[in-house]
PDB file of N, CA and C in Angstrom:
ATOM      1  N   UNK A   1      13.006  -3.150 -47.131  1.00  0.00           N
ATOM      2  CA  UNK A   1      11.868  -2.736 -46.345  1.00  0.00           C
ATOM      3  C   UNK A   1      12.085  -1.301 -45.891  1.00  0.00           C
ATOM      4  N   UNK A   2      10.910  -0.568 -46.112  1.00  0.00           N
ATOM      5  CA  UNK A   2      11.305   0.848 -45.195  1.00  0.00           C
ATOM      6  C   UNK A   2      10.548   1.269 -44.115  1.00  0.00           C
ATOM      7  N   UNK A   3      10.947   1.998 -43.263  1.00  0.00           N
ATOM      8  CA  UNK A   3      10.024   2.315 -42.105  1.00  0.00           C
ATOM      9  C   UNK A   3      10.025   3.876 -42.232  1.00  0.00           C
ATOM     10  N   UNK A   4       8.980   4.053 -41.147  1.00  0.00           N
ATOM     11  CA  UNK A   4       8.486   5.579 -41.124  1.00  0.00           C
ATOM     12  C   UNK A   4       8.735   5.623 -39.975  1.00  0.00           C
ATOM     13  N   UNK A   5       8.982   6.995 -39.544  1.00  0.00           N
ATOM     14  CA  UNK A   5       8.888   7.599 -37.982  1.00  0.00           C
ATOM     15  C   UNK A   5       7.952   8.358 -37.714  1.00  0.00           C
ATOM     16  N   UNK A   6       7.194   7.897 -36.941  1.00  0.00           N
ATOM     17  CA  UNK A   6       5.793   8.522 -36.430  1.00  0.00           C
ATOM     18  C   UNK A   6       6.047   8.875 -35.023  1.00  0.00           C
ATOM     19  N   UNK A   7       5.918  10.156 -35.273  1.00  0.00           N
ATOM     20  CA  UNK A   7       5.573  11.487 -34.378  1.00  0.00           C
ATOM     21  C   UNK A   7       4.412  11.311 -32.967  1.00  0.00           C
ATOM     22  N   UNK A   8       4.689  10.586 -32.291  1.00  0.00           N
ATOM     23  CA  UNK A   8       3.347  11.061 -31.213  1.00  0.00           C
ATOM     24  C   UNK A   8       3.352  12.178 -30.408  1.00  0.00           C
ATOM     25  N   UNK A   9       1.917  13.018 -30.799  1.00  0.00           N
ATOM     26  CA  UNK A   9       2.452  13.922 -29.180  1.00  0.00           C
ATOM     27  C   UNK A   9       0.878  13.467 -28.055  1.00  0.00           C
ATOM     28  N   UNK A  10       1.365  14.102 -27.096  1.00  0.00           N
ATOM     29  CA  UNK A  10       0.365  13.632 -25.893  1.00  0.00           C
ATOM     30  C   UNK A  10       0.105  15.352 -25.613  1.00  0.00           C
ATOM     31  N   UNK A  11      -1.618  15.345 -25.299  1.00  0.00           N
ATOM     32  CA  UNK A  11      -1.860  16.633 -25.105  1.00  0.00           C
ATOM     33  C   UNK A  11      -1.849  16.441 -23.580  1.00  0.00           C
ATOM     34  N   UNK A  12      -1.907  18.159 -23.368  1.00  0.00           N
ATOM     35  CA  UNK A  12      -1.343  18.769 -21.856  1.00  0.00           C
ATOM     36  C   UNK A  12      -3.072  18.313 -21.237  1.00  0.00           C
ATOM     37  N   UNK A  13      -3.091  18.397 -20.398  1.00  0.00           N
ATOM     38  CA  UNK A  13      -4.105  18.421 -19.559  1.00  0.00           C
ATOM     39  C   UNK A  13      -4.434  19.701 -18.854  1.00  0.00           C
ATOM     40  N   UNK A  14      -6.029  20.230 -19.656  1.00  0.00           N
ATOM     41  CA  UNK A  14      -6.413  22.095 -18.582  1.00  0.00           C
ATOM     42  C   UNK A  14      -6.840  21.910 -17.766  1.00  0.00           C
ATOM     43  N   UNK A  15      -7.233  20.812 -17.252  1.00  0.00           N
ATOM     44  CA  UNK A  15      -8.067  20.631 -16.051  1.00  0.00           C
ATOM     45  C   UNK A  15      -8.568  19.465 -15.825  1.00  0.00           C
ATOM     46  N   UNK A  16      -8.565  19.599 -14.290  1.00  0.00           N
ATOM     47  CA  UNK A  16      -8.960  17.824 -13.744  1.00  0.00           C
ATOM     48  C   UNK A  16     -10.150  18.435 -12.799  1.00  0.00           C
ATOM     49  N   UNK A  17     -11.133  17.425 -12.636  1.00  0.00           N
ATOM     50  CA  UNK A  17     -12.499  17.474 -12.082  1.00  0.00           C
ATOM     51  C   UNK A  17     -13.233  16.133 -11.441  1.00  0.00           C
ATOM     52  N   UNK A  18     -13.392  16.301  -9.851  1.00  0.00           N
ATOM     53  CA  UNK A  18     -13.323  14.888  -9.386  1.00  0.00           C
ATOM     54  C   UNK A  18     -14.792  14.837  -8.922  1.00  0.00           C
ATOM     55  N   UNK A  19     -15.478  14.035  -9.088  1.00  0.00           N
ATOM     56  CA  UNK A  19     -16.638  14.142  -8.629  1.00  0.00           C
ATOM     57  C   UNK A  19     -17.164  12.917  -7.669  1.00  0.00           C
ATOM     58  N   UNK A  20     -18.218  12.842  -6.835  1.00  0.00           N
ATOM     59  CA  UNK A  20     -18.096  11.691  -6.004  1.00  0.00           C
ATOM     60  C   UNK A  20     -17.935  10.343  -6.899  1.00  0.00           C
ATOM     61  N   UNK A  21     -18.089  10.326  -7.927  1.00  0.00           N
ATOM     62  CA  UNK A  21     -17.809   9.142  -8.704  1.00  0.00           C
ATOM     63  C   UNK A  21     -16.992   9.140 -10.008  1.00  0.00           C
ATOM     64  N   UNK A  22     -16.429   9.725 -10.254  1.00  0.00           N
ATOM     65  CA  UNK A  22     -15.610  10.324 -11.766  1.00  0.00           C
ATOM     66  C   UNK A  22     -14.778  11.089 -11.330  1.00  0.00           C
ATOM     67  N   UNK A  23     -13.570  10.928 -12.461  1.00  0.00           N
ATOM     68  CA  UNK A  23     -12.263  11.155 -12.573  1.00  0.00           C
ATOM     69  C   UNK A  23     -12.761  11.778 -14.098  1.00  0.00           C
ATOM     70  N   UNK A  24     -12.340  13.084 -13.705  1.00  0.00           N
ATOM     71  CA  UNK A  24     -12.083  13.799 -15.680  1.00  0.00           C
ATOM     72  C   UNK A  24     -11.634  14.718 -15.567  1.00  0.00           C
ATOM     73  N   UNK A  25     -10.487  14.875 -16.866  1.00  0.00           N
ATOM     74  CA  UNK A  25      -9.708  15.642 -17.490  1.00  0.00           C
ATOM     75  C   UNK A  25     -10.025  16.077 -18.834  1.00  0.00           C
ATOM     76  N   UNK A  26     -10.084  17.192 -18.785  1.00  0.00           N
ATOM     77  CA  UNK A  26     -10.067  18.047 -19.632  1.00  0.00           C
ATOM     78  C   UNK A  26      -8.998  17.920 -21.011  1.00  0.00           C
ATOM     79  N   UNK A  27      -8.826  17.910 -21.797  1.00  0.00           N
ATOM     80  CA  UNK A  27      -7.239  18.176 -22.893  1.00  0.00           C
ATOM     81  C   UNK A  27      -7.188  19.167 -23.489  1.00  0.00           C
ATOM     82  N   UNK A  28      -5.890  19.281 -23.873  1.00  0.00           N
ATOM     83  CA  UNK A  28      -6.334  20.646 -24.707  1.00  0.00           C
ATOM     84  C   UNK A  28      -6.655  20.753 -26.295  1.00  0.00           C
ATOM     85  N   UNK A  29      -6.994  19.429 -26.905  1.00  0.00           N
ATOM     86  CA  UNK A  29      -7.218  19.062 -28.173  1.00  0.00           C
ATOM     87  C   UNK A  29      -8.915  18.932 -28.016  1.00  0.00           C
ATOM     88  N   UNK A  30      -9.338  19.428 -26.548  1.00  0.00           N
ATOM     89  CA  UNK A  30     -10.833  19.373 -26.762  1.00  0.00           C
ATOM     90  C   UNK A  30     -11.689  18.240 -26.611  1.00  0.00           C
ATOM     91  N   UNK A  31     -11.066  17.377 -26.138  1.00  0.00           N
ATOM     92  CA  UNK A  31     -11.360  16.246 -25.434  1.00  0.00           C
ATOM     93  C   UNK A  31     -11.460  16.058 -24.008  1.00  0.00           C
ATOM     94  N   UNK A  32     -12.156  15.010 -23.823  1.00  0.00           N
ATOM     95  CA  UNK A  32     -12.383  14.928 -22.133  1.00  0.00           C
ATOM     96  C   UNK A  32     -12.880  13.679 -21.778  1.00  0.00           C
ATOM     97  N   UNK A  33     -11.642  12.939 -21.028  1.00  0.00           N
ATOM     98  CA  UNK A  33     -11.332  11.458 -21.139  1.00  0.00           C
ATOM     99  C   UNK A  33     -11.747  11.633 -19.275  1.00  0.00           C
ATOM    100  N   UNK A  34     -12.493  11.021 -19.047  1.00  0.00           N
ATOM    101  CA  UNK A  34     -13.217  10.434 -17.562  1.00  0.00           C
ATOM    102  C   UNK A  34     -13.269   8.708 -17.395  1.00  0.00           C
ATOM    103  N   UNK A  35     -12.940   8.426 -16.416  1.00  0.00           N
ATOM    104  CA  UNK A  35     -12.810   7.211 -15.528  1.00  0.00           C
ATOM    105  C   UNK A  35     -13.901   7.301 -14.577  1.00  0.00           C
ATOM    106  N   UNK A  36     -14.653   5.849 -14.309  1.00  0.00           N
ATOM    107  CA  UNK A  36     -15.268   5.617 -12.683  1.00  0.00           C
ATOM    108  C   UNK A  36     -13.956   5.896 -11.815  1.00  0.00           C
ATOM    109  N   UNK A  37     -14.137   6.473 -10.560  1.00  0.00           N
ATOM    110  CA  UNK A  37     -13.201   6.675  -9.535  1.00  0.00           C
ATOM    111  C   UNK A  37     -12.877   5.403  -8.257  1.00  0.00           C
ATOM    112  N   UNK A  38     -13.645   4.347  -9.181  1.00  0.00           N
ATOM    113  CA  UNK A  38     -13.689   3.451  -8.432  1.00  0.00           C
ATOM    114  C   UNK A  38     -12.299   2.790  -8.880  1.00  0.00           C
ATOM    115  N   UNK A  39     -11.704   3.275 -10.101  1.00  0.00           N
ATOM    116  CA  UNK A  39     -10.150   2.604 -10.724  1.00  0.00           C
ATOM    117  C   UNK A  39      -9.270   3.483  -9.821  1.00  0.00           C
ATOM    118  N   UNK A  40      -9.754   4.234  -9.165  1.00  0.00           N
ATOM    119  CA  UNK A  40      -8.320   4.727  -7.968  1.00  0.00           C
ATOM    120  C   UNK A  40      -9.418   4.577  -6.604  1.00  0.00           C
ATOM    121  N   UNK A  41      -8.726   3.367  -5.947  1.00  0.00           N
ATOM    122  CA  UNK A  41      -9.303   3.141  -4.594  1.00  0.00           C
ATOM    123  C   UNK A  41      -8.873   4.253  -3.913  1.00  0.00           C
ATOM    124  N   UNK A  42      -7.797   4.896  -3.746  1.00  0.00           N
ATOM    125  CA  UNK A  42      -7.346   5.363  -2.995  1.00  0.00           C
ATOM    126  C   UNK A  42      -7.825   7.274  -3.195  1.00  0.00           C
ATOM    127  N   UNK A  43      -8.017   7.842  -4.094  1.00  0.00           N
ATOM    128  CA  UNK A  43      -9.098   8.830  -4.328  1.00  0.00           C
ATOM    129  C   UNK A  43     -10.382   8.291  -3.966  1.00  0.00           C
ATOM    130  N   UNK A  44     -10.744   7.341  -4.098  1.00  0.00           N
ATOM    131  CA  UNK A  44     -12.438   6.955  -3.771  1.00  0.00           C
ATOM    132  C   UNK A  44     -12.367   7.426  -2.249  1.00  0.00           C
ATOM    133  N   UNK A  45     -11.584   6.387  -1.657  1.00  0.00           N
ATOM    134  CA  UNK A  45     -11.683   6.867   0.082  1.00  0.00           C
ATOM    135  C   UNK A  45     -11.271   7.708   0.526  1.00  0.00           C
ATOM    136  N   UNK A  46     -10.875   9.247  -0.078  1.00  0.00           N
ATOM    137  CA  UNK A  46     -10.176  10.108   0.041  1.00  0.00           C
ATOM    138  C   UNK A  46     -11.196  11.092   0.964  1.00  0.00           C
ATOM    139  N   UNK A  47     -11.040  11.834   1.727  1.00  0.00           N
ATOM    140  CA  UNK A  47     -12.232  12.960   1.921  1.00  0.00           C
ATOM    141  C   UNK A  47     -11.718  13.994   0.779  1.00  0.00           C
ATOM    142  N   UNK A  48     -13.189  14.558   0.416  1.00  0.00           N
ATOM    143  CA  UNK A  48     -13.128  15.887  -0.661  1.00  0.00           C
ATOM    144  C   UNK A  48     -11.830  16.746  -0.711  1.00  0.00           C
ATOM    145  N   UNK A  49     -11.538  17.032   0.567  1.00  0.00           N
ATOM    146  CA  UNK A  49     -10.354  18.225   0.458  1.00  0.00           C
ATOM    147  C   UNK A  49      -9.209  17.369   0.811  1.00  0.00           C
ATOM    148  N   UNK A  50      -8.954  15.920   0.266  1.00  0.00           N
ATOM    149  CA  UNK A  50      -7.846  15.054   0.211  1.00  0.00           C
ATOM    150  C   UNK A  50      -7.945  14.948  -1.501  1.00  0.00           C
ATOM    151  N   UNK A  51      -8.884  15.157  -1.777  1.00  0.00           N
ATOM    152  CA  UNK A  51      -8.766  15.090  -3.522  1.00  0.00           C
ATOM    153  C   UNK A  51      -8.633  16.667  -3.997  1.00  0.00           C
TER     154      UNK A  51
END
């Protein structure tokens, strides 16, 4: 049997952007992966200049 070694890389993140309801990041492969902010309770109840 043979195996391969596969390479992952994880891109950097240019920027994060919180909005009263969303979580998004930017990548640098040009993507932009966002969450409801309701998956971090603890940013949800945050005041603005705590996020």
């Amino acid at each position: 049997m043979n195996s391969v070694a596969v390479r992952i890389s994880v891109p950097k993140i240019l920027r994060v952007q919180i909005t009263e309801d969303t979580l998004s990041a930017d990548l640098e492969d040009g993507r932009t992966i966002s969450v409801p902010l309701s998956w971090y309770p603890r940013l949800g109840y945050a005041t603005e200049e705590g996020r």
